[in-house]
N, C-alpha and C. Protein backbone atom coordinates (compact mmCIF):
# COMPACT_ATOMS: atom_id res chain seq x y z
N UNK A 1 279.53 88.75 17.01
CA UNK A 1 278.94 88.29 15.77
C UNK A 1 280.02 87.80 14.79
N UNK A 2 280.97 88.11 15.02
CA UNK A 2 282.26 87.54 14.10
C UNK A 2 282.56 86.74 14.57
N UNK A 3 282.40 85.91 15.17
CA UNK A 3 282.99 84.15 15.36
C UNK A 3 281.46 83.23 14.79
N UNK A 4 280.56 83.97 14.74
CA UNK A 4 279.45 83.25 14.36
C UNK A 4 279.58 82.58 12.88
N UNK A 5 279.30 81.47 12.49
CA UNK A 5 280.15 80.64 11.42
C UNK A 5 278.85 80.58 10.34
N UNK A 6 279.00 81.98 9.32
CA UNK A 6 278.17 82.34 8.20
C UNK A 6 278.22 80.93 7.49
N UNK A 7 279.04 80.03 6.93
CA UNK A 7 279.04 78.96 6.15
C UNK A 7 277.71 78.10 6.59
N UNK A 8 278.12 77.62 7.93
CA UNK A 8 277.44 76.58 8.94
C UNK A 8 275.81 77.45 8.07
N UNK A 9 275.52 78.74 8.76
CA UNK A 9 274.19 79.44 8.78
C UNK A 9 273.69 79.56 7.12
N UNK A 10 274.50 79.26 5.49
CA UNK A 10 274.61 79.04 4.92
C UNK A 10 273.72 77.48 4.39
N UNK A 11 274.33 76.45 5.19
CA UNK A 11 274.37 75.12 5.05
C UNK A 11 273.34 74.61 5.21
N UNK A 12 272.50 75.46 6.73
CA UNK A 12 271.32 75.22 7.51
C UNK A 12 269.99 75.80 6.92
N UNK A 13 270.37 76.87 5.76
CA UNK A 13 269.57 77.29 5.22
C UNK A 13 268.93 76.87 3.70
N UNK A 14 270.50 76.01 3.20
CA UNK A 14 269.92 75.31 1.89
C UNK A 14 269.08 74.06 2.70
N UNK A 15 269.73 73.43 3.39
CA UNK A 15 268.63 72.35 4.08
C UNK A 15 267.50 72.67 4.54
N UNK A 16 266.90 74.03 4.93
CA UNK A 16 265.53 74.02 4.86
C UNK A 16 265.02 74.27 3.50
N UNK A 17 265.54 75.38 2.47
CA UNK A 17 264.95 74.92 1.40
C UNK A 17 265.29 74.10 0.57
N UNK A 18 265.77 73.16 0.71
CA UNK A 18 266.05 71.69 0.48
C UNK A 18 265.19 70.72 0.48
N UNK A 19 264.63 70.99 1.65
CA UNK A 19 263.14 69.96 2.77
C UNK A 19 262.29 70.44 2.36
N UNK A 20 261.45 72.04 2.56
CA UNK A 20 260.50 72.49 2.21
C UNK A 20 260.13 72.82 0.41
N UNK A 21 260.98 72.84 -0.39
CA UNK A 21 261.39 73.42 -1.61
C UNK A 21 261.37 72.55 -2.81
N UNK A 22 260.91 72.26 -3.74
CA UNK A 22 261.55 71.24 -4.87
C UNK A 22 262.12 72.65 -5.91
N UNK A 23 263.38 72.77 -6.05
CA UNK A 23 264.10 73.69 -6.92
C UNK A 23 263.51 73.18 -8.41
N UNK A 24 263.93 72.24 -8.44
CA UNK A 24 263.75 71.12 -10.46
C UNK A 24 262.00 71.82 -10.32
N UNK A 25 261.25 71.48 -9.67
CA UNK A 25 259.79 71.58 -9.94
C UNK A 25 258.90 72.52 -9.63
N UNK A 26 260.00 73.54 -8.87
CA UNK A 26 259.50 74.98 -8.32
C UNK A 26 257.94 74.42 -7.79
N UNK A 27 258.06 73.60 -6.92
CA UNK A 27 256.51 73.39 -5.61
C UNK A 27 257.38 72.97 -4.76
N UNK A 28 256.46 73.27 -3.42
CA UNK A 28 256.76 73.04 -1.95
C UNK A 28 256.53 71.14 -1.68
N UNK A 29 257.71 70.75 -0.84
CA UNK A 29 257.36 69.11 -0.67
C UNK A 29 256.59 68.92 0.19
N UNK A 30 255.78 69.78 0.90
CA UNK A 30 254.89 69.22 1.97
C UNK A 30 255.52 69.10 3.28
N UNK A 31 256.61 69.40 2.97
CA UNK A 31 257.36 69.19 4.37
C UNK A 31 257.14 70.59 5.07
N UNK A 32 257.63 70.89 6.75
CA UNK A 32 257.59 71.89 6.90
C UNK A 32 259.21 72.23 7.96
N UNK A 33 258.93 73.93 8.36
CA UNK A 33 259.99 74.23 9.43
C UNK A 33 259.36 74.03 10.95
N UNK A 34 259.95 73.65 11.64
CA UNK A 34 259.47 73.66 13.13
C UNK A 34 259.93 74.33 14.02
N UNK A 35 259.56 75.06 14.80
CA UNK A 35 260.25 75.81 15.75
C UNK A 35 260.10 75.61 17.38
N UNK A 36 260.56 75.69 18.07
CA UNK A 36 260.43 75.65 19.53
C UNK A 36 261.55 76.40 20.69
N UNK A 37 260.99 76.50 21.70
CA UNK A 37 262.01 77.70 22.50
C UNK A 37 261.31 78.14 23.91
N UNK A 38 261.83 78.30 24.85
CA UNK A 38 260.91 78.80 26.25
C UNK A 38 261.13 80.63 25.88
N UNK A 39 260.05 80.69 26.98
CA UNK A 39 260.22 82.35 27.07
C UNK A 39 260.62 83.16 25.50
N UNK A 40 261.75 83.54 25.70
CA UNK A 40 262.49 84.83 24.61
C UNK A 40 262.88 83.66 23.60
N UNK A 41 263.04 82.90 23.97
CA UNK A 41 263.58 82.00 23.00
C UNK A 41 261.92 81.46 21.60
N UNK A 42 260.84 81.85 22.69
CA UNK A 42 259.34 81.40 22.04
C UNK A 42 259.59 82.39 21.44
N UNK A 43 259.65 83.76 21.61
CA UNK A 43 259.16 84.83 20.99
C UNK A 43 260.18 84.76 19.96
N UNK A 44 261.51 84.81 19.53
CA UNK A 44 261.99 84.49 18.38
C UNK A 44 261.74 83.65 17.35
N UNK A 45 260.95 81.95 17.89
CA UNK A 45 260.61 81.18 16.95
C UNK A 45 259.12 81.54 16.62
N UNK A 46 258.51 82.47 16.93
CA UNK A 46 256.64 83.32 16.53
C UNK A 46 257.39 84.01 15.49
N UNK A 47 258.79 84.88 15.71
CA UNK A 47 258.85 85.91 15.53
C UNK A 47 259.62 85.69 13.60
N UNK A 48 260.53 84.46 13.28
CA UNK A 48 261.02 83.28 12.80
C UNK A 48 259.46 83.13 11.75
N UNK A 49 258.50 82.66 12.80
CA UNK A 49 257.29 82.29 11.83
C UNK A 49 256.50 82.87 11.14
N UNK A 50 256.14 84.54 11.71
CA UNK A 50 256.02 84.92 11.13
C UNK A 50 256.97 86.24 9.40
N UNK A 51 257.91 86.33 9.79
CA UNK A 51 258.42 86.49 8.45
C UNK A 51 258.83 85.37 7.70
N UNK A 52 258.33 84.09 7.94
CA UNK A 52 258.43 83.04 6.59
C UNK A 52 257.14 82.85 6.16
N UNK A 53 256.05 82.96 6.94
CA UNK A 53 254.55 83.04 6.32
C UNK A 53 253.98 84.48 5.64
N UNK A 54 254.63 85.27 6.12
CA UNK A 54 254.41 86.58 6.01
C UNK A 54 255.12 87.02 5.00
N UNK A 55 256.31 88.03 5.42
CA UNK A 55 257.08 88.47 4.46
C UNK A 55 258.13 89.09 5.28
N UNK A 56 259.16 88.56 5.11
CA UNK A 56 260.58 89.18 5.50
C UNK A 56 260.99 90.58 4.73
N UNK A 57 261.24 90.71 3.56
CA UNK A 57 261.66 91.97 2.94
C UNK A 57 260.75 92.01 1.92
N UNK A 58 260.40 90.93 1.03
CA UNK A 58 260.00 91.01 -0.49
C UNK A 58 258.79 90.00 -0.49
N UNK A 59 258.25 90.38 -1.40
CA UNK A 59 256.71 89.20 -1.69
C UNK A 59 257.37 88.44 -2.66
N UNK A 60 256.88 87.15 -1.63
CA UNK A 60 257.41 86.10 -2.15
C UNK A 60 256.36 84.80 -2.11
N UNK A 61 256.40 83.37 -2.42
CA UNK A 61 255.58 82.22 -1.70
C UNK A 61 255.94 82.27 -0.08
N UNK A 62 254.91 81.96 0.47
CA UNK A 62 255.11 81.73 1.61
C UNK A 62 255.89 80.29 2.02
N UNK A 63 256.37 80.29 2.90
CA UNK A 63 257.59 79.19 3.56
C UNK A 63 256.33 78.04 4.68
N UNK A 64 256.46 76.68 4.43
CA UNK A 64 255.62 76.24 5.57
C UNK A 64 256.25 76.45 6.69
N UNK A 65 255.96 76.97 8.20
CA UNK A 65 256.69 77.36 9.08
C UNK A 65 256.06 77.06 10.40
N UNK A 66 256.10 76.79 11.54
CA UNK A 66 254.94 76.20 12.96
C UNK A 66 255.93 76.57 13.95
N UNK A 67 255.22 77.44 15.11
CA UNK A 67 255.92 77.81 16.52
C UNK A 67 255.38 76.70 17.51
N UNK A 68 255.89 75.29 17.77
CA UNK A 68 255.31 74.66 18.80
C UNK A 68 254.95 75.61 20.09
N UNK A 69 255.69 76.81 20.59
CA UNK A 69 255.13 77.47 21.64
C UNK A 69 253.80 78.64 21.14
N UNK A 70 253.66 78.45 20.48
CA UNK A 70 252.66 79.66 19.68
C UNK A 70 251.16 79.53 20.85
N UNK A 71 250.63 78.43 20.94
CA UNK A 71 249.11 77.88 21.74
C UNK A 71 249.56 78.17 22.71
N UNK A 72 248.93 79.27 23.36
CA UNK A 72 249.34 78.69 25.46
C UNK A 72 248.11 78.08 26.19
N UNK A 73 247.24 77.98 25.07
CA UNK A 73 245.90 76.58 25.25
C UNK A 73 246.57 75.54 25.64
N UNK A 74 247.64 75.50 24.07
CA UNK A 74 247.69 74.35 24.16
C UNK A 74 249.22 73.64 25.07
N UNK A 75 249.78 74.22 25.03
CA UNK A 75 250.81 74.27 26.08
C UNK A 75 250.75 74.35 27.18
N UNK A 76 249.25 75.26 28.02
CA UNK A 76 249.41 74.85 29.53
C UNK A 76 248.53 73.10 29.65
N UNK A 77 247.51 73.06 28.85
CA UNK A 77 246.77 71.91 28.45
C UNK A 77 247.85 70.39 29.01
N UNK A 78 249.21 70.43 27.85
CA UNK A 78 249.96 69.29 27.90
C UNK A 78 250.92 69.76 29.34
N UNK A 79 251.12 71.06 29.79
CA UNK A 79 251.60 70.88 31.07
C UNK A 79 250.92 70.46 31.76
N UNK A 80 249.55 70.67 32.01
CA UNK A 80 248.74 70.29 32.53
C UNK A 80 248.38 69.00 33.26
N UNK A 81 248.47 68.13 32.23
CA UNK A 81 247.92 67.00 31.86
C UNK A 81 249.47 66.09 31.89
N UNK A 82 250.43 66.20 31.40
CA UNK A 82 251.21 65.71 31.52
C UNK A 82 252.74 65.89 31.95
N UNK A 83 252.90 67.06 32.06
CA UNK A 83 254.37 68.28 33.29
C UNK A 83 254.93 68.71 31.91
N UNK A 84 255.63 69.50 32.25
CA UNK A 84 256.31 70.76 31.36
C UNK A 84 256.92 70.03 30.20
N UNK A 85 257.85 69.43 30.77
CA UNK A 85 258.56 68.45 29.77
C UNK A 85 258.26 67.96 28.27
N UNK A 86 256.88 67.67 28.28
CA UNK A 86 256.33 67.15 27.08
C UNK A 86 255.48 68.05 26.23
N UNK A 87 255.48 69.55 27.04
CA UNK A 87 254.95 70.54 25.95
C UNK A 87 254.95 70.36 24.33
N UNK A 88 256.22 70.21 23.94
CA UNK A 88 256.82 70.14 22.95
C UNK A 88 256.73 69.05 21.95
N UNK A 89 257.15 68.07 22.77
CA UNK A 89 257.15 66.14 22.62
C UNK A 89 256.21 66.05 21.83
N UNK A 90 254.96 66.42 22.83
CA UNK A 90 253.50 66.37 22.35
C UNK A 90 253.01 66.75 20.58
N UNK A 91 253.34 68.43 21.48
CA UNK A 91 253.19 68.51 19.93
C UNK A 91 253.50 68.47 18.64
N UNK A 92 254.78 68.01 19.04
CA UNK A 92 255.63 67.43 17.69
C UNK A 92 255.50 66.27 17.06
N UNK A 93 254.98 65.40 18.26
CA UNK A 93 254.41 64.21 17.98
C UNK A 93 253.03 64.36 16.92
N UNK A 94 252.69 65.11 17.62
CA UNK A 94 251.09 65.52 16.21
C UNK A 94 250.99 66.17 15.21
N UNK A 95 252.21 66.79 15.36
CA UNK A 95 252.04 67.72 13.96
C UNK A 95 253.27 67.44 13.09
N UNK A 96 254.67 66.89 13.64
CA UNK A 96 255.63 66.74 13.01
C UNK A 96 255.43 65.57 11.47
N UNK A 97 256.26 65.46 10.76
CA UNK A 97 256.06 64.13 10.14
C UNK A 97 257.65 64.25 9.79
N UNK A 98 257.68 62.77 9.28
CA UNK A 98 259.66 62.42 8.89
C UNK A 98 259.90 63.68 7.95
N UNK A 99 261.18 63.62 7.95
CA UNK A 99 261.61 64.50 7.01
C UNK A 99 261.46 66.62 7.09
N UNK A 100 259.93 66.68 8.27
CA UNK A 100 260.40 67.94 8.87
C UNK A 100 261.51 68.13 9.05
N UNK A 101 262.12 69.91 9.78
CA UNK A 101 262.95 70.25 10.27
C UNK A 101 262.73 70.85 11.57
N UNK A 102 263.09 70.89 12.56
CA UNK A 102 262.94 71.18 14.30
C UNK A 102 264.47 72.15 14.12
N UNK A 103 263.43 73.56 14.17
CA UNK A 103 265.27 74.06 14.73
C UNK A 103 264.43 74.34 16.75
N UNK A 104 265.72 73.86 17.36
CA UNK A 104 265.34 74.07 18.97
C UNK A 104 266.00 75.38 19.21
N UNK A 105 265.63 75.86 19.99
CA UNK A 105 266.40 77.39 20.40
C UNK A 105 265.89 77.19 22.42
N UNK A 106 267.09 77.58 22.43
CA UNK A 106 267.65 77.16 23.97
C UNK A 106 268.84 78.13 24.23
N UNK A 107 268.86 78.84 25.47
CA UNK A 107 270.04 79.59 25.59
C UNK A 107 271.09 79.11 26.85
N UNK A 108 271.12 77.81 26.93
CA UNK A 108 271.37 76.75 28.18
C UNK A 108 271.71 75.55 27.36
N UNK A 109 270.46 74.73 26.88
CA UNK A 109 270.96 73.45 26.41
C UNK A 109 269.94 72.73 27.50
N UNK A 110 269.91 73.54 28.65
CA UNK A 110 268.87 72.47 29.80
C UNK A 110 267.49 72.80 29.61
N UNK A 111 267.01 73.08 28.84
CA UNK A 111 265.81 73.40 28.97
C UNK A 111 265.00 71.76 28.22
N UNK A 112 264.54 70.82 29.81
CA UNK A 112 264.06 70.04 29.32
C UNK A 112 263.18 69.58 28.50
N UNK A 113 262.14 70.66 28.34
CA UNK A 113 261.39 70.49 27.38
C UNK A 113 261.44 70.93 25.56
N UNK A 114 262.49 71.33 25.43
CA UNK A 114 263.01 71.32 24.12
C UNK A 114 263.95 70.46 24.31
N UNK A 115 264.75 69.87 25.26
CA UNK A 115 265.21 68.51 24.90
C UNK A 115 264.51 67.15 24.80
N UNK A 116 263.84 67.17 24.77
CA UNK A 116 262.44 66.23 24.95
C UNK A 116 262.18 66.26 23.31
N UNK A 117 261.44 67.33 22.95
CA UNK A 117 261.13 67.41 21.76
C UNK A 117 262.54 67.18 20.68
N UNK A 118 263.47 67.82 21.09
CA UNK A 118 264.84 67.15 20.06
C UNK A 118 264.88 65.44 20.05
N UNK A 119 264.57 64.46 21.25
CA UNK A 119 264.62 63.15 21.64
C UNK A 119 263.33 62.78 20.39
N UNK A 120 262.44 63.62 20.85
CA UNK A 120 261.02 62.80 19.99
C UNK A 120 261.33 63.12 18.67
N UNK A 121 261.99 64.34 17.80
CA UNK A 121 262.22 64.67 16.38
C UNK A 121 263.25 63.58 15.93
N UNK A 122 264.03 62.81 16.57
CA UNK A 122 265.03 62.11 16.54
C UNK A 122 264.60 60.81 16.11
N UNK A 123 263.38 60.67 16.81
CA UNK A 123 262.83 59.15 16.71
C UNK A 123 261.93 59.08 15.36
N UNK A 124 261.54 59.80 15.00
CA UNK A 124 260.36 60.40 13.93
C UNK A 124 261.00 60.81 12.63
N UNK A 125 262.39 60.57 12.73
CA UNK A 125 262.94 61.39 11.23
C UNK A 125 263.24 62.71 11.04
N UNK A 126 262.86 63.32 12.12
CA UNK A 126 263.27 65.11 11.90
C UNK A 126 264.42 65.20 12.13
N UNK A 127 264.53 66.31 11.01
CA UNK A 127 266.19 66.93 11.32
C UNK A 127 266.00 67.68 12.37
N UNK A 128 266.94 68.28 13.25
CA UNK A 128 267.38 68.64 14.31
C UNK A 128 268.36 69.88 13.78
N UNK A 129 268.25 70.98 13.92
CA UNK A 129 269.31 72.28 14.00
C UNK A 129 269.33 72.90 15.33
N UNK A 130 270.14 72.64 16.29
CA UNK A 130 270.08 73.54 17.63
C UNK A 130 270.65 74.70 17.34
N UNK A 131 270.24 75.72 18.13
CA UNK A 131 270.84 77.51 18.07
C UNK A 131 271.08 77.18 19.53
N UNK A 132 272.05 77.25 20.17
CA UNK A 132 272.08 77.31 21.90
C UNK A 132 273.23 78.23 22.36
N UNK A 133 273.27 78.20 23.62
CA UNK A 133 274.11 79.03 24.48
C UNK A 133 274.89 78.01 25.24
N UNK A 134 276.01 79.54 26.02
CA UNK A 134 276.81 78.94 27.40
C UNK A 134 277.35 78.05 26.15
N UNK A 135 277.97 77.06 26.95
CA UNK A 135 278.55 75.92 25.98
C UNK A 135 277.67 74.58 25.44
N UNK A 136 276.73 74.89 25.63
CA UNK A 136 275.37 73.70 24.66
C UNK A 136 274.92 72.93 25.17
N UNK A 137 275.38 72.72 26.60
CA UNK A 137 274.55 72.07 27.74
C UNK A 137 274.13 70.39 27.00
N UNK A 138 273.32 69.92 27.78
CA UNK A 138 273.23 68.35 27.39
C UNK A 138 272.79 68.03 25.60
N UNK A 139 272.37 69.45 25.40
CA UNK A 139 271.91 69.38 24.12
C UNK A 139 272.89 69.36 23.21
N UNK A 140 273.68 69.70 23.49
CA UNK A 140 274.91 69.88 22.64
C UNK A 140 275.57 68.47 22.32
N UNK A 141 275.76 68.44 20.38
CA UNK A 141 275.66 67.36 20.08
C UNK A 141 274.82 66.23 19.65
N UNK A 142 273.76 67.13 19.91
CA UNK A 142 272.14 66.04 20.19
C UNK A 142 271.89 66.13 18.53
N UNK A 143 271.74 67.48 17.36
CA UNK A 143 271.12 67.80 16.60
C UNK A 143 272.18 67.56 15.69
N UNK A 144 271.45 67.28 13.88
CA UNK A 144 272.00 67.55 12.79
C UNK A 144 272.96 68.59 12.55
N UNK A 145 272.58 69.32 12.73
CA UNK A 145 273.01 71.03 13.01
C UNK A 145 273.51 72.05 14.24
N UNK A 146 274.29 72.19 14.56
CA UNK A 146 274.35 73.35 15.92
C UNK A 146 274.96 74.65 15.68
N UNK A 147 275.00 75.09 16.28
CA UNK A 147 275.33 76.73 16.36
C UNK A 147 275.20 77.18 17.87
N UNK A 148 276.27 77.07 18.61
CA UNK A 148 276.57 77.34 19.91
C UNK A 148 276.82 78.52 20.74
N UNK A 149 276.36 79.48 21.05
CA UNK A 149 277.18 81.28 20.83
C UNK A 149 277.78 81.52 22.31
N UNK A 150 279.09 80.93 22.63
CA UNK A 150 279.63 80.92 23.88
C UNK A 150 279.63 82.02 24.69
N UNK A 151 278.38 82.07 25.23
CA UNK A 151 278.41 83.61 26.01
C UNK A 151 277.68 83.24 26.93
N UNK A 152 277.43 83.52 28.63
CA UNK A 152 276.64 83.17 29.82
C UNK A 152 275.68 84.36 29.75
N UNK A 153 275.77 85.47 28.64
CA UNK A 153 274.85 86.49 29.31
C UNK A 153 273.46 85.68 27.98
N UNK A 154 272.38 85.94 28.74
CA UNK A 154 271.37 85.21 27.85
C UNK A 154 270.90 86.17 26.75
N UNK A 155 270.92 87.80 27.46
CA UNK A 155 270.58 88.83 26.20
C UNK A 155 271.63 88.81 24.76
N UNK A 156 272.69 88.53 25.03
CA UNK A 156 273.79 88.26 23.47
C UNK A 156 273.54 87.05 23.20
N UNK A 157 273.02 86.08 23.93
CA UNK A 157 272.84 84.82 23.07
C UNK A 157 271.68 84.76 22.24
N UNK A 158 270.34 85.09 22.46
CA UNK A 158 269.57 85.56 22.17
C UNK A 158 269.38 86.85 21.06
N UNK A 159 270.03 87.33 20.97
CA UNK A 159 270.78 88.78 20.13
C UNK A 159 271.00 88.06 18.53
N UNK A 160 272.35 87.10 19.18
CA UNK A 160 273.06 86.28 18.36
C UNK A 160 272.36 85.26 17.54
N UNK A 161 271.39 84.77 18.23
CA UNK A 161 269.84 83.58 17.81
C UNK A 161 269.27 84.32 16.72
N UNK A 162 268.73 85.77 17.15
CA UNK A 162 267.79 86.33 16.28
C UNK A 162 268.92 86.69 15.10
N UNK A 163 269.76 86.89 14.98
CA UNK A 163 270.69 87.55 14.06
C UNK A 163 270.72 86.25 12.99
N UNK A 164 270.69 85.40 13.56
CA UNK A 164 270.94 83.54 12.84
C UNK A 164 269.56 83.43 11.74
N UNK A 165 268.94 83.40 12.99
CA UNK A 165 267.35 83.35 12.43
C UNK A 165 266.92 84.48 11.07
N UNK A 166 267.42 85.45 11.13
CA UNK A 166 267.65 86.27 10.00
C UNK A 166 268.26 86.03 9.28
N UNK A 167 269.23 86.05 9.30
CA UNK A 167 270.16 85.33 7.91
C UNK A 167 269.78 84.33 7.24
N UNK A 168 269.15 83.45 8.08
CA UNK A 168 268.19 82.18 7.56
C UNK A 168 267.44 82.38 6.67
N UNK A 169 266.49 83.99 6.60
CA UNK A 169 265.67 84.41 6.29
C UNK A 169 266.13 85.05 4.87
N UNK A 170 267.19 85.24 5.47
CA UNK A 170 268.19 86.24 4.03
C UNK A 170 268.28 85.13 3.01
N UNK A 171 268.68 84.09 2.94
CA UNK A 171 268.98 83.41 2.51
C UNK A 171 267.83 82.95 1.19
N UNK A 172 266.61 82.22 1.87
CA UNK A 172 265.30 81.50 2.03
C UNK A 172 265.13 82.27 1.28
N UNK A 173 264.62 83.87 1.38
CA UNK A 173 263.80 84.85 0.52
C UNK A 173 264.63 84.92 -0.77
N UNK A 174 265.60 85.45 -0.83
CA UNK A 174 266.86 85.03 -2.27
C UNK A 174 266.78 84.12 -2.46
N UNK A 175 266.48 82.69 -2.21
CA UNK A 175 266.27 81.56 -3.78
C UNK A 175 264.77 81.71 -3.68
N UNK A 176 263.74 81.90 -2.69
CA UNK A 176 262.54 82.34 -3.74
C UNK A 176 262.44 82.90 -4.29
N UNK A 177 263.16 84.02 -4.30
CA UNK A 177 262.69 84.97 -5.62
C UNK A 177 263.46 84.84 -6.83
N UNK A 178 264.55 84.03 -6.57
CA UNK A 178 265.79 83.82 -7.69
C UNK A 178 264.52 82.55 -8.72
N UNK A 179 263.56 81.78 -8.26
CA UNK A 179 263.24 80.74 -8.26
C UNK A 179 262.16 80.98 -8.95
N UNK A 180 261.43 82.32 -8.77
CA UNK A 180 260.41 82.34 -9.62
C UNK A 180 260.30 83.27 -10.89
């Protein structure tokens, strides 16, 4: 956890309330956070969604926040119908708009179907923050933002993700409440 670069996790966090936030006018821009991730990596961005809709430590406004893996309607549906790949694509395509934020969480970098959805946030105006592993795989490089946690075991990368994802949270909840 000490090579993990607090500034960077700092930077990534005024830019979501940056996007989602008007500070001067204390209201939300309509924009939102996006999340996506296979497996453990899903359950961190549910897990992500719900303490920004919910409540992390303190009552606060709620954060706009969306787990593209959250539906497994709707996710086996677009596997279904169109292969794994575009799980994501899909639904980013329908629910995203410019100016969202897509953080991807990947503990590889190969996981094609969050690289898919980083390709489609790309084309659409979304910012891009990757959290990844190993050394960042094809994804690496792809996003606005990265945060890479050089480790092959997937449980510390993952460890390291959720630890990110918190601080995010640390952050977010301190200027809402500084804010109101």
């Amino acid at each position: 956890m000490s090579q993990i670069d607090h500034q960077k996790i700092e930077q990534i966090a005024k830019l979501i309330k940056n996007t989602i936030y008007n500070s001067e006018t204390k209201t939300k821009t309509g924009k939102k956070l996006i999340l996506c991730g296979n497996g453990g990596s899903a359950s961190q961005a549910d897990h992500m969604m719900g303490e920004l809709i919910g409540r992390y430590k303190e009552d606060r406004t709620p954060f706009p926040c969306l787990n593209l893996a959250a539906s497994s309607s709707t996710s086996t549906c677009i596997s279904n119908d169109y292969g794994q790949e575009h799980i994501f694509r899909r639904a980013l395509e329908a629910l995203g708009e410019k100016d969202d934020i897509l953080i991807a969480l990947t503990t590889s970098g190969y996981s094609k179907n969050v690289n898919s959805a980083v390709e489609q946030a790309k084309k659409m105006g979304i910012k891009v923050i990757s959290l990844l592993g190993k050394d960042g795989g094809p994804l690496k490089g792809q996003g606005d933002y990265e945060i890479i946690i050089p480790s092959n075991s997937t449980a510390r990368i993952q460890e390291c993700h959720i630890f990110i994802l918190h601080c995010i949270c640390d952050y977010l909840e301190k200027w809402a409440l500084e804010s109101n």
